[in-house]
PDB file of N, CA and C in Angstrom:
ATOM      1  N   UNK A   1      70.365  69.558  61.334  1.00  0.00           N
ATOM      2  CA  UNK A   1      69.834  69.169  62.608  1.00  0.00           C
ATOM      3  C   UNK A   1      68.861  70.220  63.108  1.00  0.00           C
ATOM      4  N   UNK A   2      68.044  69.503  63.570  1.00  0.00           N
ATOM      5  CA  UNK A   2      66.969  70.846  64.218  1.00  0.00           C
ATOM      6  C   UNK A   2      67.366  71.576  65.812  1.00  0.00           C
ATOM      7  N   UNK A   3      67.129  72.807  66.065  1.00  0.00           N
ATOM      8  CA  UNK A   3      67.289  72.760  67.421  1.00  0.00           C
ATOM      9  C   UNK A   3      66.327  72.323  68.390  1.00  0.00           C
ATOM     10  N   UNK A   4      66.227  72.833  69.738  1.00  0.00           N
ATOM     11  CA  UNK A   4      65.170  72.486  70.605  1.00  0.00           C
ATOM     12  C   UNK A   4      64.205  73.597  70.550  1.00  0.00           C
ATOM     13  N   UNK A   5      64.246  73.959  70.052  1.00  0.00           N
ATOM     14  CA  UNK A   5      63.049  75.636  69.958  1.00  0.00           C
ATOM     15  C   UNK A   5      62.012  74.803  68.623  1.00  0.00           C
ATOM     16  N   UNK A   6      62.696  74.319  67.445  1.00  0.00           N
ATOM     17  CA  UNK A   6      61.815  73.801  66.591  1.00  0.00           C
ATOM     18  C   UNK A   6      61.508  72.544  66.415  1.00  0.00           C
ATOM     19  N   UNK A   7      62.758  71.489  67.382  1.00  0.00           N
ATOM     20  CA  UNK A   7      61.845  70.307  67.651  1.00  0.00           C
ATOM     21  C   UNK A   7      60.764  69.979  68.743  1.00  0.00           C
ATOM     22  N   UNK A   8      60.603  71.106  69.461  1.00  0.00           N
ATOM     23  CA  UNK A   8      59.582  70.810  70.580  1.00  0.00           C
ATOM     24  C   UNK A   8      58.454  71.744  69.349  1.00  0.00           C
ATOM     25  N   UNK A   9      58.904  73.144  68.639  1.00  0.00           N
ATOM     26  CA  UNK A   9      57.823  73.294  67.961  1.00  0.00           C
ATOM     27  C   UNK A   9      57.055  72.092  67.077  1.00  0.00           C
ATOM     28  N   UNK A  10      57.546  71.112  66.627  1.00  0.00           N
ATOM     29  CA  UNK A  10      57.322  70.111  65.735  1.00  0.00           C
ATOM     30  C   UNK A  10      56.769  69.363  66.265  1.00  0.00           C
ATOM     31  N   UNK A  11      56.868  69.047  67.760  1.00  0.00           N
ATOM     32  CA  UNK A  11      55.770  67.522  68.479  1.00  0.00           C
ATOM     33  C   UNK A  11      54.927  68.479  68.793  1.00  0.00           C
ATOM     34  N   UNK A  12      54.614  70.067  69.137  1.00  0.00           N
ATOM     35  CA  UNK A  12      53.174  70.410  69.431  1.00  0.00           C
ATOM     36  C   UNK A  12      52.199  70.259  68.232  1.00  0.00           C
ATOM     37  N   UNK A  13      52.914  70.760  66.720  1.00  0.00           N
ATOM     38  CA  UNK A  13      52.336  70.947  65.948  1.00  0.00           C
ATOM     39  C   UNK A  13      51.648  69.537  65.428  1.00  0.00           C
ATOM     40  N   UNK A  14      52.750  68.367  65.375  1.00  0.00           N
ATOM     41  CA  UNK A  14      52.194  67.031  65.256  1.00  0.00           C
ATOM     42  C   UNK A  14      51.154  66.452  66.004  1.00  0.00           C
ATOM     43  N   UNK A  15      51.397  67.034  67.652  1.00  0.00           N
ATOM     44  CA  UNK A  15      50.350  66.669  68.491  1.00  0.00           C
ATOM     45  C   UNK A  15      48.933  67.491  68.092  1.00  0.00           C
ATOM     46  N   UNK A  16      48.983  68.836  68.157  1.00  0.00           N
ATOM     47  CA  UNK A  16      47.789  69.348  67.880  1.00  0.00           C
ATOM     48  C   UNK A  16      47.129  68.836  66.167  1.00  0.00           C
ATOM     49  N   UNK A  17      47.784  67.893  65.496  1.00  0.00           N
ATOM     50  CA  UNK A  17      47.199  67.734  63.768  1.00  0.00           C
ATOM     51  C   UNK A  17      46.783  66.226  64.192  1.00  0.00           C
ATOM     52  N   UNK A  18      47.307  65.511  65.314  1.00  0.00           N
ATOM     53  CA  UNK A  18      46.579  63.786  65.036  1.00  0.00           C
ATOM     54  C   UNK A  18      45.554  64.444  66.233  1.00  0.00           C
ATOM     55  N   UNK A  19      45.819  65.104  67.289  1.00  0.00           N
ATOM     56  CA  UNK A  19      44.472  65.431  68.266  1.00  0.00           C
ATOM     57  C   UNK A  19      43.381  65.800  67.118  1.00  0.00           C
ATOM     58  N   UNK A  20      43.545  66.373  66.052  1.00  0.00           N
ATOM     59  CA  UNK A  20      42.236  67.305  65.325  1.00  0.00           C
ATOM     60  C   UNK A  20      41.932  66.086  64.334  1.00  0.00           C
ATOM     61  N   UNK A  21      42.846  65.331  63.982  1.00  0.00           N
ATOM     62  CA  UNK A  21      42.566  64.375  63.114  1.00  0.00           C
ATOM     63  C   UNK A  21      41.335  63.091  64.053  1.00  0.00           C
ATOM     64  N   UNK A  22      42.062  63.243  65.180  1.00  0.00           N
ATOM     65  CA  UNK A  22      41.438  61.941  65.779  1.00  0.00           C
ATOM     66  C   UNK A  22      39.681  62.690  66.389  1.00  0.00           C
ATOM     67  N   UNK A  23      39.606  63.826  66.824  1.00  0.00           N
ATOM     68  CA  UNK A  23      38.493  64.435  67.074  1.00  0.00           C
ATOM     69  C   UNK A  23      37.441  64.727  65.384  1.00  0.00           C
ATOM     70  N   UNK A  24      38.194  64.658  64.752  1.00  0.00           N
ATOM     71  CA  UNK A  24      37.605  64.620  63.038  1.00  0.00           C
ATOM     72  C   UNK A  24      37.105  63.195  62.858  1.00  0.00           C
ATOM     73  N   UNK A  25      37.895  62.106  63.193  1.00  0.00           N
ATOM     74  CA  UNK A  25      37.582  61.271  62.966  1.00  0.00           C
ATOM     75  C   UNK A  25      35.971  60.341  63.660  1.00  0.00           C
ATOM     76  N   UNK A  26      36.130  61.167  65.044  1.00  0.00           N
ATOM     77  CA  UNK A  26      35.002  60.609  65.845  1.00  0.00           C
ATOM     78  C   UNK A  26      33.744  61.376  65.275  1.00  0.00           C
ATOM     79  N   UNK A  27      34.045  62.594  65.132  1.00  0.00           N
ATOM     80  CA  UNK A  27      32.747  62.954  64.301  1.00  0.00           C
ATOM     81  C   UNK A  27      32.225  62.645  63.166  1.00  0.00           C
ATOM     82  N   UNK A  28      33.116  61.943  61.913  1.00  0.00           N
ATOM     83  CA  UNK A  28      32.809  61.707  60.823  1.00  0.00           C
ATOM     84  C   UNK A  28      32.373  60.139  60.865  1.00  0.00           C
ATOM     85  N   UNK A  29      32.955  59.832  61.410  1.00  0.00           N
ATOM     86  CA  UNK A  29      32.745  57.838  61.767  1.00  0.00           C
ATOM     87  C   UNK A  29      32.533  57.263  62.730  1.00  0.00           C
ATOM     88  N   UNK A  30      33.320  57.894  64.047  1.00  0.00           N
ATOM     89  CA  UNK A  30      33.624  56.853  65.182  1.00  0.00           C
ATOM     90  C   UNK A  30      31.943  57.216  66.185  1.00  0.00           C
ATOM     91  N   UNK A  31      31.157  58.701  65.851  1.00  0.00           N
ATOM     92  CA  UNK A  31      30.326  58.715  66.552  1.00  0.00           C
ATOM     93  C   UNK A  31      28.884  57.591  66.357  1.00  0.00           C
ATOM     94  N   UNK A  32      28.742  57.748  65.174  1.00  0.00           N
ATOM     95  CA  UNK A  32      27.757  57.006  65.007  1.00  0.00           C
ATOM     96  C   UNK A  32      27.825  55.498  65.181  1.00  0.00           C
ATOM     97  N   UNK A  33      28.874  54.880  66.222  1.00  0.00           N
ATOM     98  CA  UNK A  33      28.531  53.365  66.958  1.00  0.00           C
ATOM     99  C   UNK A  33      28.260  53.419  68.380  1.00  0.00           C
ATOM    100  N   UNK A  34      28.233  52.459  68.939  1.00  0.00           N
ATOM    101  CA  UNK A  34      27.664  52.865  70.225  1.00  0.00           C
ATOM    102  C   UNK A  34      28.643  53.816  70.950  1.00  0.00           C
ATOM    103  N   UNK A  35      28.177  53.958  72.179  1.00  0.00           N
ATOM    104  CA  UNK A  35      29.526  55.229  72.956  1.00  0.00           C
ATOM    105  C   UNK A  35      30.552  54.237  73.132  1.00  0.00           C
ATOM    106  N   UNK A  36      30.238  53.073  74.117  1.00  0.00           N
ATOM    107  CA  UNK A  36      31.839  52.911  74.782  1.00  0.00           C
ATOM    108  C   UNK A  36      32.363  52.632  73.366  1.00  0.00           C
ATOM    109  N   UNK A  37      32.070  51.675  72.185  1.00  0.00           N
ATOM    110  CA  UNK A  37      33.307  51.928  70.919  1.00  0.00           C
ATOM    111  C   UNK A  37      33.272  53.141  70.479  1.00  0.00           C
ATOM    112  N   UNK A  38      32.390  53.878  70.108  1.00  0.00           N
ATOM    113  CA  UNK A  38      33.384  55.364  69.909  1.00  0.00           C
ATOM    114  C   UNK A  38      34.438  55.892  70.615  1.00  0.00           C
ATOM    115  N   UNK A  39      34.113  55.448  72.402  1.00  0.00           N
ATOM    116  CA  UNK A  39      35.289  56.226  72.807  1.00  0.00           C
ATOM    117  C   UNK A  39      36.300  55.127  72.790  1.00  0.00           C
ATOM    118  N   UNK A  40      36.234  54.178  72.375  1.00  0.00           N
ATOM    119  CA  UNK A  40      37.332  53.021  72.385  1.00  0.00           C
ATOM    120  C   UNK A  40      38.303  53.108  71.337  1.00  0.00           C
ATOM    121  N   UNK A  41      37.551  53.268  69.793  1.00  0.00           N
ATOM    122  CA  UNK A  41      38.247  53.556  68.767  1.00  0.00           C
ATOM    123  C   UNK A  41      38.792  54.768  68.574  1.00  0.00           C
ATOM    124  N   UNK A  42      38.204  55.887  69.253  1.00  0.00           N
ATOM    125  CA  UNK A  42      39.152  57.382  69.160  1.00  0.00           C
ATOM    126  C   UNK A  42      40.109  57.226  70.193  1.00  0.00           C
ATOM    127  N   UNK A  43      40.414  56.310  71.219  1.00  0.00           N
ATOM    128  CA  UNK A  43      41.319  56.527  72.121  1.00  0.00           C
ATOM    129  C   UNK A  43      42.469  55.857  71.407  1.00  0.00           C
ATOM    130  N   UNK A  44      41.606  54.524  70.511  1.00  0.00           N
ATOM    131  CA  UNK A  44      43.304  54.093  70.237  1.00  0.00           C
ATOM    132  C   UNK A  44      43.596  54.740  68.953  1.00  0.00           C
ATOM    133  N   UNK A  45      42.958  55.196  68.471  1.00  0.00           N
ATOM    134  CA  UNK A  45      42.985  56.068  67.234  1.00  0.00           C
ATOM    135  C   UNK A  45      44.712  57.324  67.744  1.00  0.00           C
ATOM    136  N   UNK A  46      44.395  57.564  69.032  1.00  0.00           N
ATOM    137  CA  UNK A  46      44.525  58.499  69.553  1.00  0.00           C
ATOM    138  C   UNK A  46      45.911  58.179  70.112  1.00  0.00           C
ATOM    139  N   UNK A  47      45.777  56.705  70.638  1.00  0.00           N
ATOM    140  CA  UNK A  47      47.039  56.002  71.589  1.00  0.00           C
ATOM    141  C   UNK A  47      48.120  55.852  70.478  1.00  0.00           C
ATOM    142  N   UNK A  48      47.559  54.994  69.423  1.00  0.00           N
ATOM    143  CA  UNK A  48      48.741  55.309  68.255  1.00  0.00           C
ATOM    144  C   UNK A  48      49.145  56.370  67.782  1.00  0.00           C
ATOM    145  N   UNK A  49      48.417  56.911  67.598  1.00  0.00           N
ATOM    146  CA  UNK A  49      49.238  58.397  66.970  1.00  0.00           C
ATOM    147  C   UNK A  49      50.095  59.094  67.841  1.00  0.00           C
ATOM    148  N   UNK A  50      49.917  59.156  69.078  1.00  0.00           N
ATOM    149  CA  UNK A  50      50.271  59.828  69.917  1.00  0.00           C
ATOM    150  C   UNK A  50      51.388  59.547  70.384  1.00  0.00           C
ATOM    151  N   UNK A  51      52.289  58.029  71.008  1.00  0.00           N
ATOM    152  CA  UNK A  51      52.730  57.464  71.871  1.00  0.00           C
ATOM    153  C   UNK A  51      54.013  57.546  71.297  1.00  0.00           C
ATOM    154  N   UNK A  52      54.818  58.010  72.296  1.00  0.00           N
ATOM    155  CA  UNK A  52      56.120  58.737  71.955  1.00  0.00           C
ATOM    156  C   UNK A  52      56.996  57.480  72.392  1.00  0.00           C
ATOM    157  N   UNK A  53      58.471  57.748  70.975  1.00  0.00           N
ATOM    158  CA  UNK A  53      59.370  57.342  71.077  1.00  0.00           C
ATOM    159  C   UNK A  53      60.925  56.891  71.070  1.00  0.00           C
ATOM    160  N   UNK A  54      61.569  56.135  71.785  1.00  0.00           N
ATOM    161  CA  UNK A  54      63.124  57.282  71.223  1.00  0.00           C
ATOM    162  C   UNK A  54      63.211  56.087  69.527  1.00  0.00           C
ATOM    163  N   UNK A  55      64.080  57.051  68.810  1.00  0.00           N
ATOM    164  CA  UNK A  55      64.456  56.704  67.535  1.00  0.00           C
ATOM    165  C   UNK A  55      65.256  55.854  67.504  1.00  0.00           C
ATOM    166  N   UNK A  56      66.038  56.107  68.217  1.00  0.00           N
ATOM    167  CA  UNK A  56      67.585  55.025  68.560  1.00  0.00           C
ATOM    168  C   UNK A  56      67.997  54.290  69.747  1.00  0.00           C
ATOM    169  N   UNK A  57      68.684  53.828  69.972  1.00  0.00           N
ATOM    170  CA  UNK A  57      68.704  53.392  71.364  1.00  0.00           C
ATOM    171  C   UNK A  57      69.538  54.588  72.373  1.00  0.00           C
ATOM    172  N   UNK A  58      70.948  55.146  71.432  1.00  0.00           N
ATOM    173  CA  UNK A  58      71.585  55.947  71.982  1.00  0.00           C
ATOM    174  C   UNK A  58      70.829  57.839  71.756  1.00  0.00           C
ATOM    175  N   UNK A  59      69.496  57.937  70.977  1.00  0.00           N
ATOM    176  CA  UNK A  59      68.939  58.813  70.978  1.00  0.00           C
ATOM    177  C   UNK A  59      68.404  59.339  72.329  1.00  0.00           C
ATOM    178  N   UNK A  60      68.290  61.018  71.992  1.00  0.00           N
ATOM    179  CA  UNK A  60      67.733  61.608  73.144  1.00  0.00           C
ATOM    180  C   UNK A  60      66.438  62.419  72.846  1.00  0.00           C
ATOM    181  N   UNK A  61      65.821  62.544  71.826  1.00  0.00           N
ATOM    182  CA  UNK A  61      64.811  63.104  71.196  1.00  0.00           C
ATOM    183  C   UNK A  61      63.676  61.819  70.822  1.00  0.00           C
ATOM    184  N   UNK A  62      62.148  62.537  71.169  1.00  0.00           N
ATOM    185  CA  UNK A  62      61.213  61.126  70.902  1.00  0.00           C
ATOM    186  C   UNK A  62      61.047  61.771  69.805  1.00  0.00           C
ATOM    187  N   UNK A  63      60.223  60.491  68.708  1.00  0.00           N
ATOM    188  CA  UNK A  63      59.543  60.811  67.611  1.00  0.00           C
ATOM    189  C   UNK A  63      57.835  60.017  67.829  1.00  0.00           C
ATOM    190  N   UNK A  64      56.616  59.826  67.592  1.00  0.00           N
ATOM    191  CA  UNK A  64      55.752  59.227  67.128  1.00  0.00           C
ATOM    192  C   UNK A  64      56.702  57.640  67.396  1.00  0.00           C
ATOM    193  N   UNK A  65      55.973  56.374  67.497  1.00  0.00           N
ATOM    194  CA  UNK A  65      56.299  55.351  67.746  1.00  0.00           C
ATOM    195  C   UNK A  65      55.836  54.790  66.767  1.00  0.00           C
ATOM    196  N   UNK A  66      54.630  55.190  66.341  1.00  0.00           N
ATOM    197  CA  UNK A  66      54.335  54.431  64.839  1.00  0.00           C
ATOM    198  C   UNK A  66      55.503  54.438  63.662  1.00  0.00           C
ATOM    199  N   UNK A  67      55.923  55.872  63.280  1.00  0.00           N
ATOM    200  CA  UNK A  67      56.843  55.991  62.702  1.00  0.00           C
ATOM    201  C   UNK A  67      57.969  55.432  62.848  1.00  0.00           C
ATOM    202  N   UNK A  68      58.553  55.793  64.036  1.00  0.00           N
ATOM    203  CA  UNK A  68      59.925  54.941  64.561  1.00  0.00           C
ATOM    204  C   UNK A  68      59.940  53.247  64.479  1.00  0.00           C
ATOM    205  N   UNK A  69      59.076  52.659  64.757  1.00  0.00           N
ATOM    206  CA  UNK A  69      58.649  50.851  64.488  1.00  0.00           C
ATOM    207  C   UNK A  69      58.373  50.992  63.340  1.00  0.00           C
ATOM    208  N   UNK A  70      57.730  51.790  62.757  1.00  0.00           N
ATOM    209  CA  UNK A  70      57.789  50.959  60.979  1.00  0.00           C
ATOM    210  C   UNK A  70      59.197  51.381  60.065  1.00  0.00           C
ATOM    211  N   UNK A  71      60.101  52.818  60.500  1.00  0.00           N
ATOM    212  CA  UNK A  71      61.225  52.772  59.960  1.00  0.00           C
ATOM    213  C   UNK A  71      62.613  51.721  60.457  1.00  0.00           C
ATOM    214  N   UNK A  72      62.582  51.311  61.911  1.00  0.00           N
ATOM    215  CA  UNK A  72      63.238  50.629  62.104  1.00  0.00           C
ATOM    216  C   UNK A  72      63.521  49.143  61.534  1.00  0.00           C
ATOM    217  N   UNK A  73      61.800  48.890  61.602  1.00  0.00           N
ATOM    218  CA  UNK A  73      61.271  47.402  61.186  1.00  0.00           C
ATOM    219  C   UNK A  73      61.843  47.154  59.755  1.00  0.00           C
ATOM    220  N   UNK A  74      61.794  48.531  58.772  1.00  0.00           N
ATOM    221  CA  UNK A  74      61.698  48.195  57.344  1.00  0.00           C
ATOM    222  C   UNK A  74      63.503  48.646  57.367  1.00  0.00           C
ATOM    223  N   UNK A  75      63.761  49.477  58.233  1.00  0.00           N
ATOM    224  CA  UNK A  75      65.111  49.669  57.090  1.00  0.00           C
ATOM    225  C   UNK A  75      66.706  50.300  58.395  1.00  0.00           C
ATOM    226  N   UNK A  76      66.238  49.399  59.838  1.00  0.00           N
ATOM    227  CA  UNK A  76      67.130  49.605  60.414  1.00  0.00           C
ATOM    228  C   UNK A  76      67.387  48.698  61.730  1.00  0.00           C
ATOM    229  N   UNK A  77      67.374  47.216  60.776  1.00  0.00           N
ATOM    230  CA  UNK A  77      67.718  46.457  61.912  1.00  0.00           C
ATOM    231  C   UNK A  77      66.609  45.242  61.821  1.00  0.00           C
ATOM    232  N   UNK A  78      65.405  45.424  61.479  1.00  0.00           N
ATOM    233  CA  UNK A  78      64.647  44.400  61.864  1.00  0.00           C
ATOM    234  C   UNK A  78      63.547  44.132  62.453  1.00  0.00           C
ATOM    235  N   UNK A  79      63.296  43.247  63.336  1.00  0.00           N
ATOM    236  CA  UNK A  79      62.406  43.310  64.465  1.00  0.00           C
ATOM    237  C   UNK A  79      62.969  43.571  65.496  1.00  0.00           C
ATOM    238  N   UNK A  80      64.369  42.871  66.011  1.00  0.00           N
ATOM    239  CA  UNK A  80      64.850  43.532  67.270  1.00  0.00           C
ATOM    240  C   UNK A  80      64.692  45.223  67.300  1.00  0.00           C
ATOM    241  N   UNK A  81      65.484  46.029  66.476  1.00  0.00           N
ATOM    242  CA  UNK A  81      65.183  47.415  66.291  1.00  0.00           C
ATOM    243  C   UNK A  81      64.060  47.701  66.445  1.00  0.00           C
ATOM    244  N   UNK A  82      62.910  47.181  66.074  1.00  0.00           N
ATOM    245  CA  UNK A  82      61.224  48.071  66.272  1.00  0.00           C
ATOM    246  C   UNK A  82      61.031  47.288  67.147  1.00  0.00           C
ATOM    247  N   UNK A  83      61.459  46.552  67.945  1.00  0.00           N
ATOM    248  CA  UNK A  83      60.732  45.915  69.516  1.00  0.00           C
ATOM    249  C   UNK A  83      60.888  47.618  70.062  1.00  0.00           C
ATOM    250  N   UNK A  84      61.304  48.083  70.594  1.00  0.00           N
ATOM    251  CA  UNK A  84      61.062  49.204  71.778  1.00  0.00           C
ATOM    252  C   UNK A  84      60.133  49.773  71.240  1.00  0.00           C
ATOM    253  N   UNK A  85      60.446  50.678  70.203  1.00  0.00           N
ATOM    254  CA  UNK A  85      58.585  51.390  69.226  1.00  0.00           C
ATOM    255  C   UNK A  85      57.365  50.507  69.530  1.00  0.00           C
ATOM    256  N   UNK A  86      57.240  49.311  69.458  1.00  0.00           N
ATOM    257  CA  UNK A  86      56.010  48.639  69.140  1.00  0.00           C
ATOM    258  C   UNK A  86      55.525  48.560  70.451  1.00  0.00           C
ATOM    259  N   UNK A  87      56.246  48.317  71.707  1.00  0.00           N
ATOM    260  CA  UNK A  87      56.066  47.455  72.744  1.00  0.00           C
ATOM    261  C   UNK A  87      55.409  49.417  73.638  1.00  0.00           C
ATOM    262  N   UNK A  88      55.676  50.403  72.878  1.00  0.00           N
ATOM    263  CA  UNK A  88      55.650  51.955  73.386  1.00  0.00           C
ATOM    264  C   UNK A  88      53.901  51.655  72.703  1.00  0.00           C
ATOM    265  N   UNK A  89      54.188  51.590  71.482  1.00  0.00           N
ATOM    266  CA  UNK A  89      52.608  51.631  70.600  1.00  0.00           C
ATOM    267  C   UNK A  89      52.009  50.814  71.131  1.00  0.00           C
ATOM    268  N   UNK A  90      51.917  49.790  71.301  1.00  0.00           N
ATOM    269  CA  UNK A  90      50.842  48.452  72.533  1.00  0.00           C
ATOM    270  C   UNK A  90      50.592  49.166  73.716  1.00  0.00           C
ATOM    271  N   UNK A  91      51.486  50.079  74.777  1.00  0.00           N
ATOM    272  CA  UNK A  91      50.920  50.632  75.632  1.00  0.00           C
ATOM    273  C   UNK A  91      50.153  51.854  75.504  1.00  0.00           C
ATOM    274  N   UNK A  92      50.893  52.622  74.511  1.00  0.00           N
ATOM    275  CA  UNK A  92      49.647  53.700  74.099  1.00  0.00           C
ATOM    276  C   UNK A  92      48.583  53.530  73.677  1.00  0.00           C
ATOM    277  N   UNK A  93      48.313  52.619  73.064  1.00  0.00           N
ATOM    278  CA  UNK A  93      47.159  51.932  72.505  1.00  0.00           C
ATOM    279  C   UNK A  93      46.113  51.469  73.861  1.00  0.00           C
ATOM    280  N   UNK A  94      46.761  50.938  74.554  1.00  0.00           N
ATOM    281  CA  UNK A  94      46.154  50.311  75.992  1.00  0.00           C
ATOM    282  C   UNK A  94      45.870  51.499  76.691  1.00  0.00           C
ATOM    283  N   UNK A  95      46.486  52.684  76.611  1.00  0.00           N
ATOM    284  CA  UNK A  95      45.865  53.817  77.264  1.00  0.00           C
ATOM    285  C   UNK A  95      45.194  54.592  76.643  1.00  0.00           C
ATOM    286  N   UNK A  96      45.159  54.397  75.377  1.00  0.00           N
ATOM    287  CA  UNK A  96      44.252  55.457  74.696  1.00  0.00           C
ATOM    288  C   UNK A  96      42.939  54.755  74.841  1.00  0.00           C
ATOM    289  N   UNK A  97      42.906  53.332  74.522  1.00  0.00           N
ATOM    290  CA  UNK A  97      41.475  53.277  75.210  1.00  0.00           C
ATOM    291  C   UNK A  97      40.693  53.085  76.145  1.00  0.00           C
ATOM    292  N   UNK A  98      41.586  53.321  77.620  1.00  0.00           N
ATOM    293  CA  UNK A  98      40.933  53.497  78.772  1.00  0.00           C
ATOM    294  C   UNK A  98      40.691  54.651  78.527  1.00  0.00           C
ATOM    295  N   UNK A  99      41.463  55.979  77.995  1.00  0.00           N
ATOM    296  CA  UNK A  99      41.112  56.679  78.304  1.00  0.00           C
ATOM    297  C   UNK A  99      40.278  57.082  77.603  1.00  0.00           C
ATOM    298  N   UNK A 100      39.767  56.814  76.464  1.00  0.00           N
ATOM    299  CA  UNK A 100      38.835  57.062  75.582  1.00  0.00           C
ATOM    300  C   UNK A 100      37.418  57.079  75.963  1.00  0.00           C
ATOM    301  N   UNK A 101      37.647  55.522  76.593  1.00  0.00           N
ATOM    302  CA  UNK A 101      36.580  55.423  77.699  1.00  0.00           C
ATOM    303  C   UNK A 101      35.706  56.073  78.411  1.00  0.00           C
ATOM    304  N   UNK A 102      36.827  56.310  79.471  1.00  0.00           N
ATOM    305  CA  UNK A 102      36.424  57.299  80.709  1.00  0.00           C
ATOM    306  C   UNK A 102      36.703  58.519  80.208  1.00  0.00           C
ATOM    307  N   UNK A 103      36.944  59.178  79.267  1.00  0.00           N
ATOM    308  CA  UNK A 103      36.331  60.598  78.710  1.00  0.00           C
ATOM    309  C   UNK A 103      34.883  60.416  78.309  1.00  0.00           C
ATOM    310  N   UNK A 104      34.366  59.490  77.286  1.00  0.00           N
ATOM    311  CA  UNK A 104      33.099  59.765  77.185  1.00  0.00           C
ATOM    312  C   UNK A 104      32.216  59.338  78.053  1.00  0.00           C
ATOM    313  N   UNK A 105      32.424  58.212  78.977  1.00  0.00           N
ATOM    314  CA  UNK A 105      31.796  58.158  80.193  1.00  0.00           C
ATOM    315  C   UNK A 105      31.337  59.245  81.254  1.00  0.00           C
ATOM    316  N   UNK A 106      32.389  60.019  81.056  1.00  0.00           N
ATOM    317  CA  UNK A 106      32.065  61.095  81.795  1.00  0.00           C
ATOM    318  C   UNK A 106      31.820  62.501  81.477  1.00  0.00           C
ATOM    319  N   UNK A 107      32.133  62.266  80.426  1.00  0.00           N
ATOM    320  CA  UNK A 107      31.260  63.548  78.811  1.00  0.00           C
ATOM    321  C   UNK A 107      29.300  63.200  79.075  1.00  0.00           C
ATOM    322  N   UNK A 108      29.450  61.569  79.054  1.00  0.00           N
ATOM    323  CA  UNK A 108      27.820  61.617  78.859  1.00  0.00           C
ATOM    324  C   UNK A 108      27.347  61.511  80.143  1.00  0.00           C
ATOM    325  N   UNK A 109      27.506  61.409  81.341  1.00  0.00           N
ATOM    326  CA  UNK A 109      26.827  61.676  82.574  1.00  0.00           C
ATOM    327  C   UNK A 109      26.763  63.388  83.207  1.00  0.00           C
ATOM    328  N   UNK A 110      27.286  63.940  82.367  1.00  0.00           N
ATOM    329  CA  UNK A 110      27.004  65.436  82.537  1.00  0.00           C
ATOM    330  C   UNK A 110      25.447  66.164  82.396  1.00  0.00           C
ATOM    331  N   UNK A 111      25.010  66.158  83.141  1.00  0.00           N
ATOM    332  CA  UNK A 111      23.905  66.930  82.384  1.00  0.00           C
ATOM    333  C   UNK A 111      23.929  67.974  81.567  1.00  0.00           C
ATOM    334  N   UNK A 112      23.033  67.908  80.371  1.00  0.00           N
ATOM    335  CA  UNK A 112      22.775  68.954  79.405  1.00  0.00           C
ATOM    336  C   UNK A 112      22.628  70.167  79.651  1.00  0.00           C
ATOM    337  N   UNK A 113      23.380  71.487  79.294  1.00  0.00           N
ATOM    338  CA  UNK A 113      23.146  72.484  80.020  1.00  0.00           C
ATOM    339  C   UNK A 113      22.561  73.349  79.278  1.00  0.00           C
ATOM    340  N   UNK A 114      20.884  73.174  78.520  1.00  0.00           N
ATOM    341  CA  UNK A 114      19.707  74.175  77.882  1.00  0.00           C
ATOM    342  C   UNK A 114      19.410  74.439  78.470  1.00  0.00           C
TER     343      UNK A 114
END
């Protein structure tokens, strides 16, 4: 079992590797379409990876929701079991790309500072 010193170390480290993944990703692909889908596809790029969830029902530790809905789905229960994961991933998803949005919305009304 892990403690709480190395499972909170483990969601920063996860968080800071899909943040660099998903900022990798906008530069290698997602920039070159227009802005609002760039910032649309890095947000949900961003909403999935990100969107935390409990593992179990009687769990007290989140994991990733992607993970948790596709292990539940395949090998603990079903679909009832990955309803809570999925229904977590649909809203992260829904917030990653507002917010995806209104980050580059307001990334590009900045003026240039040469």
């Amino acid at each position: 079992m892990m403690t709480t010193t190395s499972y909170l170390f483990a969601l920063v480290i996860y968080s800071l590797a899909a943040g660099l993944g998903c900022r990798l990703l906008y530069v290698m692909v997602f920039r070159h379409l227009s802005p609002m889908w760039s910032g649309a596809t890095t947000g949900l790029v961003a909403g999935l990876l990100l969107a935390p969830s409990y593992a179990a029902v009687d769990a007290n530790t989140l994991a990733p929701a992607l993970i948790t809905g596709v292990f539940n789905l395949l090998f603990a229960g079903g679909m009832e079991a990955a309803l809570g994961p999925f229904l977590m991933l649909a809203l992260g998803a829904v917030v990653g790309v507002i917010v995806g949005i209104i980050t580059l919305r307001v990334s590009m009304s900045r003026p240039s500072q040469q």
